[in-house]
Protein backbone atom coordinates (compact mmCIF):
# COMPACT_ATOMS: atom_id res chain seq x y z
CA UNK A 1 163.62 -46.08 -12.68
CA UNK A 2 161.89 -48.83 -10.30
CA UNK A 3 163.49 -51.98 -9.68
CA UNK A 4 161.87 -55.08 -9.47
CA UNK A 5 162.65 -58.81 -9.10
CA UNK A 6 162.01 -58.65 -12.90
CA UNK A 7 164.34 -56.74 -14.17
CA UNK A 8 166.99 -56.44 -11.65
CA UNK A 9 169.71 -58.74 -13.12
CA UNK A 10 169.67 -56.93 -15.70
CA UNK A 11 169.20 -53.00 -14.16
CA UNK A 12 171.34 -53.41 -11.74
CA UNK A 13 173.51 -56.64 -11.52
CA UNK A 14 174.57 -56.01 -15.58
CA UNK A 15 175.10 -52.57 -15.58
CA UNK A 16 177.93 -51.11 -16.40
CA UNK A 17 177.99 -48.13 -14.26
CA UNK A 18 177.26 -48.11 -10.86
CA UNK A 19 173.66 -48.21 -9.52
CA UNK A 20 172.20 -46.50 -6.64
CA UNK A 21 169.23 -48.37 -5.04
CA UNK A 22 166.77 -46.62 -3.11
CA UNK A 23 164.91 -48.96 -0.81
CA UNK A 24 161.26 -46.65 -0.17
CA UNK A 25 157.97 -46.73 0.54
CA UNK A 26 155.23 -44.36 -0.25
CA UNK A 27 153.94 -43.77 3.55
CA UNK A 28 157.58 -43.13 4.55
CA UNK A 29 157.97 -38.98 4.93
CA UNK A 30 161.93 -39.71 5.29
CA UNK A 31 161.62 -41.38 1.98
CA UNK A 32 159.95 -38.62 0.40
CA UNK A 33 162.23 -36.09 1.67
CA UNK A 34 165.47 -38.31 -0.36
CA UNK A 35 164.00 -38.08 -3.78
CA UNK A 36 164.41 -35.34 -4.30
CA UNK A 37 168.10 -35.34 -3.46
CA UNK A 38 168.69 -38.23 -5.74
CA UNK A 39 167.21 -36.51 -8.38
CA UNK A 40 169.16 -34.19 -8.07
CA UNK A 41 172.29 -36.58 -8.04
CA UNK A 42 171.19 -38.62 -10.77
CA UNK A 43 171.53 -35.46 -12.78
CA UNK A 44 174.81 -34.42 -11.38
CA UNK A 45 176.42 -37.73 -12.27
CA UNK A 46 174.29 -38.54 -15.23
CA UNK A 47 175.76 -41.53 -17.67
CA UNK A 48 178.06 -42.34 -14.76
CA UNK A 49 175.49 -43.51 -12.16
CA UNK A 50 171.73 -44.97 -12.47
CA UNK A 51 169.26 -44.71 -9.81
CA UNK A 52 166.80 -46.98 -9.08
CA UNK A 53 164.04 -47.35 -6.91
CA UNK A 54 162.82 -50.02 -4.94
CA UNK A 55 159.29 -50.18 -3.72
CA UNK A 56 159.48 -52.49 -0.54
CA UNK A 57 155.85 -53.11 -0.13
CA UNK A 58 155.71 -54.13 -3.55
CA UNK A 59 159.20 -55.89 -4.17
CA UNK A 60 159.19 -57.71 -0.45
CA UNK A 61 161.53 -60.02 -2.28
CA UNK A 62 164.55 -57.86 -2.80
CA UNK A 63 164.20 -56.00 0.30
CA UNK A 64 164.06 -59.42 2.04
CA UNK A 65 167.60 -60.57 0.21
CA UNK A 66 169.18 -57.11 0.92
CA UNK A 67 168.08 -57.19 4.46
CA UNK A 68 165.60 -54.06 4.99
CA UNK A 69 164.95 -53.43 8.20
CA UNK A 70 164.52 -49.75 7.91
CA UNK A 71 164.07 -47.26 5.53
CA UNK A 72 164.91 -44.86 3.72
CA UNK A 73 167.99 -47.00 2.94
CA UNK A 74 170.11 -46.38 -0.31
CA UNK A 75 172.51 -49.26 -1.34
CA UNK A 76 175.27 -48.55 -3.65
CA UNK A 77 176.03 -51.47 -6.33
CA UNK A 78 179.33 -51.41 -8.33
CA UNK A 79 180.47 -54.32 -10.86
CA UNK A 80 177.15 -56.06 -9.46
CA UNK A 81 178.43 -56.37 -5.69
CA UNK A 82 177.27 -54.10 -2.97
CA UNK A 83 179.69 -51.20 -2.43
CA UNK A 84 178.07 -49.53 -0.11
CA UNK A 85 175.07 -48.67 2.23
CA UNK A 86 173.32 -46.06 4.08
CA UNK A 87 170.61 -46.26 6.50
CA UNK A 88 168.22 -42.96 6.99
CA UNK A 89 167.36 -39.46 5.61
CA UNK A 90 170.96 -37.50 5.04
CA UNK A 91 171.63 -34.31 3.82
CA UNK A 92 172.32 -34.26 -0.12
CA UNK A 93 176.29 -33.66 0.88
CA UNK A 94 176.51 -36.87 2.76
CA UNK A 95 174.70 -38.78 0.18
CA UNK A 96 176.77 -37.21 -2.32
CA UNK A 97 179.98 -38.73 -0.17
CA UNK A 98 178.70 -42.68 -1.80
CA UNK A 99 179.52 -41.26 -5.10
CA UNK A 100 182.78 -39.51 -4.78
CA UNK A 101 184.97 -42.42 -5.26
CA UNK A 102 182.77 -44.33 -7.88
């Protein structure tokens, strides 16, 4: 799902499970090489997590208010507060490690 300024009160801030947030760009290989893995976990934890995506070149906005400085970054929202963040390409098993105690 993307996220944009438009509908992010209501993706993410409202939502009643927790959101993932993947801060990306299309020229960003790193950021190409996560999709797939949070595919992946979107299915694994489906109905208990959403995934979104955020575009930064598109939505310089909300990467500007979350404080992108670098990407890939994934930011984990629970009850609308940030939970937690990670900076960079991991493997799936270290990604997997935000979810575990969602």
């Amino acid at each position: 799902m993307q996220i944009t300024e438009e509908n992010f009160e209501t993706e993410v801030i409202r939502s009643s499970i927790p959101v993932a947030l993947d801060f990306w760009a299309e020229w960003c290989g790193p950021c190409r090489m996560l999709s797939p893995i949070l595919e992946e976990i979107e299915k694994d934890y489906a109905g208990k997590v959403k995934v979104g995506k955020v575009n930064v070149d598109q939505e310089q906005s909300l990467a500007e208010r979350h404080g992108i400085t670098a990407i890939p970054c994934l930011i984990i929202y629970r009850d609308g507060k940030i939970y937690k963040r990670q900076v960079g390409l991991a493997p799936k098993t270290a990604v997997e490690k935000l979810f575990k105690d969602l």
